[in-house]
Protein backbone atom coordinates (compact mmCIF):
# COMPACT_ATOMS: atom_id res chain seq x y z
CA UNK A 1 64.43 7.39 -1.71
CA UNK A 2 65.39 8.17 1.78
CA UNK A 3 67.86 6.06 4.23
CA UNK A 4 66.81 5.32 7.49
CA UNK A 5 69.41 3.65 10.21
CA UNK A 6 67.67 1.68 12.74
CA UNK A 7 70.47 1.40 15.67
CA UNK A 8 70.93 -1.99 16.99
CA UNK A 9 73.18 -3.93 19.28
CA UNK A 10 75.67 -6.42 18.40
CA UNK A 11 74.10 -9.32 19.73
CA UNK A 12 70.73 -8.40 17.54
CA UNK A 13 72.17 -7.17 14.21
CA UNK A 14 68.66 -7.83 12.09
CA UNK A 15 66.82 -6.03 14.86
CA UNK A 16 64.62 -7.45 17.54
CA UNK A 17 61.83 -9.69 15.98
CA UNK A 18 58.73 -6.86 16.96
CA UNK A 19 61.54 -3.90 15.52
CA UNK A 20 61.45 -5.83 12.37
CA UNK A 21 57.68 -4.53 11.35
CA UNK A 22 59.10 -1.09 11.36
CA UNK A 23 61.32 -2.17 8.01
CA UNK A 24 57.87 -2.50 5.48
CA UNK A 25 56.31 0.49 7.29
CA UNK A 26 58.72 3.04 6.55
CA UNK A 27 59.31 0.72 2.42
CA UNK A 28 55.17 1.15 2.63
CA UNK A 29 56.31 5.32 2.82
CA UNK A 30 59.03 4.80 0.40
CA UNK A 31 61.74 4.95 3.43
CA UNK A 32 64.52 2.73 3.25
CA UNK A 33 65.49 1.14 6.88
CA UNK A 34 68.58 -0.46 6.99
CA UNK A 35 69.42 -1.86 10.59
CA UNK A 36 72.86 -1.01 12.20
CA UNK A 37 74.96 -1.83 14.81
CA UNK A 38 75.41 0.97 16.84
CA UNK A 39 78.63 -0.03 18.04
CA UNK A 40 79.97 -1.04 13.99
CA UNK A 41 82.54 1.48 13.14
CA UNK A 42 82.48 0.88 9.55
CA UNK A 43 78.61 2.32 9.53
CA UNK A 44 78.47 5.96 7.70
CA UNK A 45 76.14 7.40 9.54
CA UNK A 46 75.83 11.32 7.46
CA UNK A 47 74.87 8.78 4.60
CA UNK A 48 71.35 8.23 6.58
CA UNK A 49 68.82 11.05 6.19
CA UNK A 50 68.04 10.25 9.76
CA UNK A 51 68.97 7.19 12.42
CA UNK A 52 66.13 6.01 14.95
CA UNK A 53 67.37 4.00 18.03
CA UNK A 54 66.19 0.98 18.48
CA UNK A 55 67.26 -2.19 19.42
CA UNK A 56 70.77 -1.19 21.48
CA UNK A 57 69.53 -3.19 24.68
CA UNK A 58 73.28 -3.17 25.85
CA UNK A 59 73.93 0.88 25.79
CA UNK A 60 73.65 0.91 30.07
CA UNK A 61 76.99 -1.68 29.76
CA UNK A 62 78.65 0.66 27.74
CA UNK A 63 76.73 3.85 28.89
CA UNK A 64 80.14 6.69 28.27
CA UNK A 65 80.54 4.98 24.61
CA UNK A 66 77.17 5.13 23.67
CA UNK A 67 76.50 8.38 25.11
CA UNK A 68 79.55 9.75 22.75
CA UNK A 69 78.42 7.69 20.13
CA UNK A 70 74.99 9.40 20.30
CA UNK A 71 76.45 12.74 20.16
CA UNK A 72 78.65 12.12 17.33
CA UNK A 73 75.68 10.55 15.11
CA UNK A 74 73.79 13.83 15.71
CA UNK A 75 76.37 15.72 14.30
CA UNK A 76 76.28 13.60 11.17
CA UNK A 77 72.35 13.61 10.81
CA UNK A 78 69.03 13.35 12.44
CA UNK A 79 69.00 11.46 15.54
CA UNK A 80 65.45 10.03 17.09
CA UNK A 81 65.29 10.39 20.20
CA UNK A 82 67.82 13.09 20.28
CA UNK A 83 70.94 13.12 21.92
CA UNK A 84 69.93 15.63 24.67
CA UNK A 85 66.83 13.55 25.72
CA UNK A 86 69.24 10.21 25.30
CA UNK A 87 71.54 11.97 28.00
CA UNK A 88 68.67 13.06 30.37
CA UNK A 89 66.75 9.97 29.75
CA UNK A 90 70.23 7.84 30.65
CA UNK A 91 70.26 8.63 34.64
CA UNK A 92 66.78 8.02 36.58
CA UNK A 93 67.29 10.66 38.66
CA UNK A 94 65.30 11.99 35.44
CA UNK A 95 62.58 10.48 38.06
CA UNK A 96 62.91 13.06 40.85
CA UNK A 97 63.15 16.11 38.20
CA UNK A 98 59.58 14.81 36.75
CA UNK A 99 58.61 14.59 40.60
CA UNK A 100 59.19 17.85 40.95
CA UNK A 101 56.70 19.04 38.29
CA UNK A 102 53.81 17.27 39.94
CA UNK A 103 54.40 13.86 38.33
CA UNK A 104 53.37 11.03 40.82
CA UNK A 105 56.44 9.30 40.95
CA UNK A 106 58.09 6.94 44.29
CA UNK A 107 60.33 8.24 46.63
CA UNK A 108 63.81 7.22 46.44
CA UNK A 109 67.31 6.82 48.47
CA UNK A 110 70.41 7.24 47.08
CA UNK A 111 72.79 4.68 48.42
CA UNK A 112 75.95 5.78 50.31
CA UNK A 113 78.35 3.37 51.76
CA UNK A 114 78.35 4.34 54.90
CA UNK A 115 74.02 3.94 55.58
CA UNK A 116 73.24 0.16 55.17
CA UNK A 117 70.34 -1.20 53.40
CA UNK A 118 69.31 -2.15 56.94
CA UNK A 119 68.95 1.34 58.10
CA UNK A 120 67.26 2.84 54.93
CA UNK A 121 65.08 0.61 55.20
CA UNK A 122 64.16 0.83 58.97
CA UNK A 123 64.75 5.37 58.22
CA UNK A 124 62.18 4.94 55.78
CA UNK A 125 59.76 2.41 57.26
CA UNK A 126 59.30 0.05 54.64
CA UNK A 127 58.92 -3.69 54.55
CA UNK A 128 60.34 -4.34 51.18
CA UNK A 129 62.43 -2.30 48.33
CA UNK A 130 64.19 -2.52 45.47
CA UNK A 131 67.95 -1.82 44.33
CA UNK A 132 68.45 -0.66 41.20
CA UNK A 133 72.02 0.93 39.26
CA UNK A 134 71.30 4.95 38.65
CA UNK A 135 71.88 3.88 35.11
CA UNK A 136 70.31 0.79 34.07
CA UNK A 137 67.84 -1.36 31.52
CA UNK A 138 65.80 -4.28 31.55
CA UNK A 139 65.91 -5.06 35.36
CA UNK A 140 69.86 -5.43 34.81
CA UNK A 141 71.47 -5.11 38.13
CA UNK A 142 67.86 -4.95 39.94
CA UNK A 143 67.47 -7.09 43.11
CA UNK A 144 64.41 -7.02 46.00
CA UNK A 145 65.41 -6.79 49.38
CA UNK A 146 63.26 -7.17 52.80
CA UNK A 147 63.87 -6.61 56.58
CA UNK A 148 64.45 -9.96 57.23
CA UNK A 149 67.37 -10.00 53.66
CA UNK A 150 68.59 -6.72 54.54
CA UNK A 151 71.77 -8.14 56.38
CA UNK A 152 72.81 -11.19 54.01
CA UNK A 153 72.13 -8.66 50.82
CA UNK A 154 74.30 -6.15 52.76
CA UNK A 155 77.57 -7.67 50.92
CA UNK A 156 75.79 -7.75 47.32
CA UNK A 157 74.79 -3.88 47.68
CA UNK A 158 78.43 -2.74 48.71
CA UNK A 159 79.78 -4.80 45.64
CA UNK A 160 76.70 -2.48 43.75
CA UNK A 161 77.32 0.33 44.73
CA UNK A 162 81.07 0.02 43.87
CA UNK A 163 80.42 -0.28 40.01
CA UNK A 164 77.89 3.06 40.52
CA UNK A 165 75.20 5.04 42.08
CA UNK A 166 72.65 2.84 43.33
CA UNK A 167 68.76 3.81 43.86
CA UNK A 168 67.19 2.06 46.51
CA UNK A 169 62.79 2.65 46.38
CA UNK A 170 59.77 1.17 47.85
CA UNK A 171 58.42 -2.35 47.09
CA UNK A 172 55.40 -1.98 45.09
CA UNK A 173 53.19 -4.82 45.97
CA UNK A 174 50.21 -4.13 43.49
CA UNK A 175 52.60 -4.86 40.88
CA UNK A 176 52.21 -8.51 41.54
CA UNK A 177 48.71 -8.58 40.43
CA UNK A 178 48.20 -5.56 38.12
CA UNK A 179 51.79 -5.71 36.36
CA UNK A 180 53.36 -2.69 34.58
CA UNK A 181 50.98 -0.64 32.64
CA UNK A 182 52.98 0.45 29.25
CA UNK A 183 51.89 3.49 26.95
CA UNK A 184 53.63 4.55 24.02
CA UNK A 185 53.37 7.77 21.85
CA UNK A 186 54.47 8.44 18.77
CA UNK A 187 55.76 11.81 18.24
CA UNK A 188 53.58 13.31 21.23
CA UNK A 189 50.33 11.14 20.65
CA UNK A 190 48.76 8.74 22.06
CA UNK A 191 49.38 5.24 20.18
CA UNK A 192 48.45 1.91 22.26
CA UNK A 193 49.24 0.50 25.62
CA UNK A 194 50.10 -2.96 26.53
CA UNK A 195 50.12 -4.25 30.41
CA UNK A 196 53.54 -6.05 31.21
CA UNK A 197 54.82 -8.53 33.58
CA UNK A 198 57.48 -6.19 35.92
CA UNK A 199 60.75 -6.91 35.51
CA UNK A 200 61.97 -8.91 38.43
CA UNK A 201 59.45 -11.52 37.38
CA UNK A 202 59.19 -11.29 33.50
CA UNK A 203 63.38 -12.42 33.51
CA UNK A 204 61.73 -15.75 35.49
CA UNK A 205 61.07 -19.36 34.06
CA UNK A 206 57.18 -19.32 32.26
CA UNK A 207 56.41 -15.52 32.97
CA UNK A 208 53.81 -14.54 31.84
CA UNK A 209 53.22 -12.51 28.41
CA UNK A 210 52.24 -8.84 27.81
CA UNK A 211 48.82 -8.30 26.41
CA UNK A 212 46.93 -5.42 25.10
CA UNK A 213 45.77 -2.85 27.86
CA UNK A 214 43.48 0.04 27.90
CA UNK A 215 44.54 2.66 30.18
CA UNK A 216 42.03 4.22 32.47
CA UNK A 217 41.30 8.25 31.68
CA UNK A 218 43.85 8.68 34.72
CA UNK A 219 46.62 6.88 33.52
CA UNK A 220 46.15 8.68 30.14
CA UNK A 221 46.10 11.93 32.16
CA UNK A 222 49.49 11.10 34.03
CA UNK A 223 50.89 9.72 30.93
CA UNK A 224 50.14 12.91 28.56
CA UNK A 225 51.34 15.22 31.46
CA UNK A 226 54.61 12.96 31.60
CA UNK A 227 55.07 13.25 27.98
CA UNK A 228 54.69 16.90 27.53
CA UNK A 229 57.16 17.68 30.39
CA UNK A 230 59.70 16.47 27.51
CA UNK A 231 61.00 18.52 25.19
CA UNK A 232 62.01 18.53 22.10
CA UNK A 233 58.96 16.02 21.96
CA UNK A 234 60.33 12.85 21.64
CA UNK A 235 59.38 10.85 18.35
CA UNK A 236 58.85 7.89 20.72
CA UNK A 237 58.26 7.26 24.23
CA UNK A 238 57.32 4.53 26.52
CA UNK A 239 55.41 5.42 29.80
CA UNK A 240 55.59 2.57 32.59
CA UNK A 241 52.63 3.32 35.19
CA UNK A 242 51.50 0.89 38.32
CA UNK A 243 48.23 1.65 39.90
CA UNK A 244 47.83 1.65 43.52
CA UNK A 245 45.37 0.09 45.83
CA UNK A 246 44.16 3.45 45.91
CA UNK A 247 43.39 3.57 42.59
CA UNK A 248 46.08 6.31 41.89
CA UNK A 249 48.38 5.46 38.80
CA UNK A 250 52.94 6.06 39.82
CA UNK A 251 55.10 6.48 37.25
CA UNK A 252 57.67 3.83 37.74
CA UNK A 253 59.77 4.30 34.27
CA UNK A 254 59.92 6.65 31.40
CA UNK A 255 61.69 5.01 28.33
CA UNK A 256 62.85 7.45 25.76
CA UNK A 257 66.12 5.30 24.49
CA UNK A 258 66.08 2.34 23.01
CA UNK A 259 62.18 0.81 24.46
CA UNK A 260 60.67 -2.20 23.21
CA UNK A 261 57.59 -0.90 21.84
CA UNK A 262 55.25 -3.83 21.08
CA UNK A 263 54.83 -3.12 17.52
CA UNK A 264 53.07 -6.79 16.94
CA UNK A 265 50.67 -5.87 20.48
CA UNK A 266 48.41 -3.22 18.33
CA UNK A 267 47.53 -2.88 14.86
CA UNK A 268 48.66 -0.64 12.68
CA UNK A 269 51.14 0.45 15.40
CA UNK A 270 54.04 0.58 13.54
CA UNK A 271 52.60 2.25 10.34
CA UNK A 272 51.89 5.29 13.50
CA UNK A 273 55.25 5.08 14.30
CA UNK A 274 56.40 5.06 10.34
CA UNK A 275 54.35 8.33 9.66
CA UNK A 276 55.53 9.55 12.75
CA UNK A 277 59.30 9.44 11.21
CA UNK A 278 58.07 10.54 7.97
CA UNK A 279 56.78 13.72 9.27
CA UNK A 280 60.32 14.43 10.94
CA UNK A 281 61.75 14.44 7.70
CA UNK A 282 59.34 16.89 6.09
């Protein structure tokens, strides 16, 4: 029978709880996932026929180990996502390059220590935005800042940007009713979509849950152009899309790493996501 590695982080060694489903979906295709700390130097990586990455929620702390770590597992066998998408997928300016091919995504500033948030904010005309590390996960490092918290925030954006390159983007208020909008795809199809609480608010006190979603045709549209601009197609991706008051769906994130991808949210998801690796290893 085949080995799978499904790459975890040391503070999850068994996997995260909705990862966990994967392990009888892949046994159900005679596969046999073993979960693995990325970071565990004992782990033999070439004796996997391929490794899928999963739960490593801290690989932005460590981003120039993990990056090397990802390279060097490729070497030794299959790697899912691969190690060029990891590295492109790593940095959002990923964001601007999609932007570029007709992908609605937001503007963005590029902080530089000598423009305050004051004055990209006033440059720009907006009310509210949000600062958020270059390379980041989860909301880590992510703060909201107004016109009126512009100044006081001034001292917690210079401390910011001196561990990186900071992003600084629009506020985007329908978020606060609508949430995040998440598809997946499995190996370049469409799977299931879930609609999450965003970030800033799902780290708060009684947050509330994701649910099932069902995009709109336009979201689909954006979401299939957003996956086919990647290539080698990705065995997994997560799209993050927030519709407008116009009615116009943004791409906020693309997740091609190490995304949570509600497994337990849609049935029969992560038998999709089993065959999907199956077929990789024909």
């Amino acid at each position: 029978m085949r080995r799978i590695a499904l790459a975890t982080s040391p503070s999850l060694p068994t996997l995260a709880e909705d990862d966990q489903l994967l392990i009888p979906a892949l046994a159900h295709l005679d596969l046999i996932a073993t979960a693995c700390v990325w970071s565990d130097p004992a782990i033999d990586w070439a004796s996997f026929d391929a490794a899928v990455i999963r739960s490593t929620w801290d690989y932005h702390r460590r981003a120039p180990e993990y990056l090397a770590w990802a390279e060097s597992v490729q070497r030794q066998t299959r790697l899912y996502n691969a190690y060029e998408t990891v590295r492109w997928n790593s940095h959002k300016s990923y964001l601007a390059r999609l932007g570029t091919r007709g992908v609605p995504v937001l503007p963005d500033v590029v902080g530089h220590p000598d423009v305050s948030l004051e004055q990209v904010l006033r440059e720009r005309m907006w009310t509210r935005a949000v600062v958020k590390p270059a390379v980041s996960a989860d909301a880590d490092g992510t703060f909201l800042v107004t016109t009126e918290t512009a100044r006081a925030l001034e001292d917690q954006y210079r401390a910011a940007l001196a561990t990186g390159e900071q992003l600084i983007q629009p506020y985007v208020e329908e978020i606060e009713t609508g949430g995040e909008h998440s598809l997946f795809y499995f190996d370049g199809a469409y799977s299931h979509a879930v609609r999450r609480p965003p970030g800033l608010v799902a780290k708060t006190p009684n947050a509330p849950r994701a649910t099932p979603y069902e995009p709109v045709p336009e979201e689909r549209r954006i979401a299939d152009q957003v996956t086919a601009e990647v290539r080698p197609v990705p065995l997994y991706a997560r799209v993050d899309l927030v519709v407008r008051e116009s009615g116009s769906p943004v791409l906020m994130e693309l997740e091609l790493i190490e995304p949570h991808l509600y497994f337990g949210w849609s049935p029969g998801a992560a038998d999709r996501m089993a065959a999907a690796i199956r077929r990789r290893l024909s």
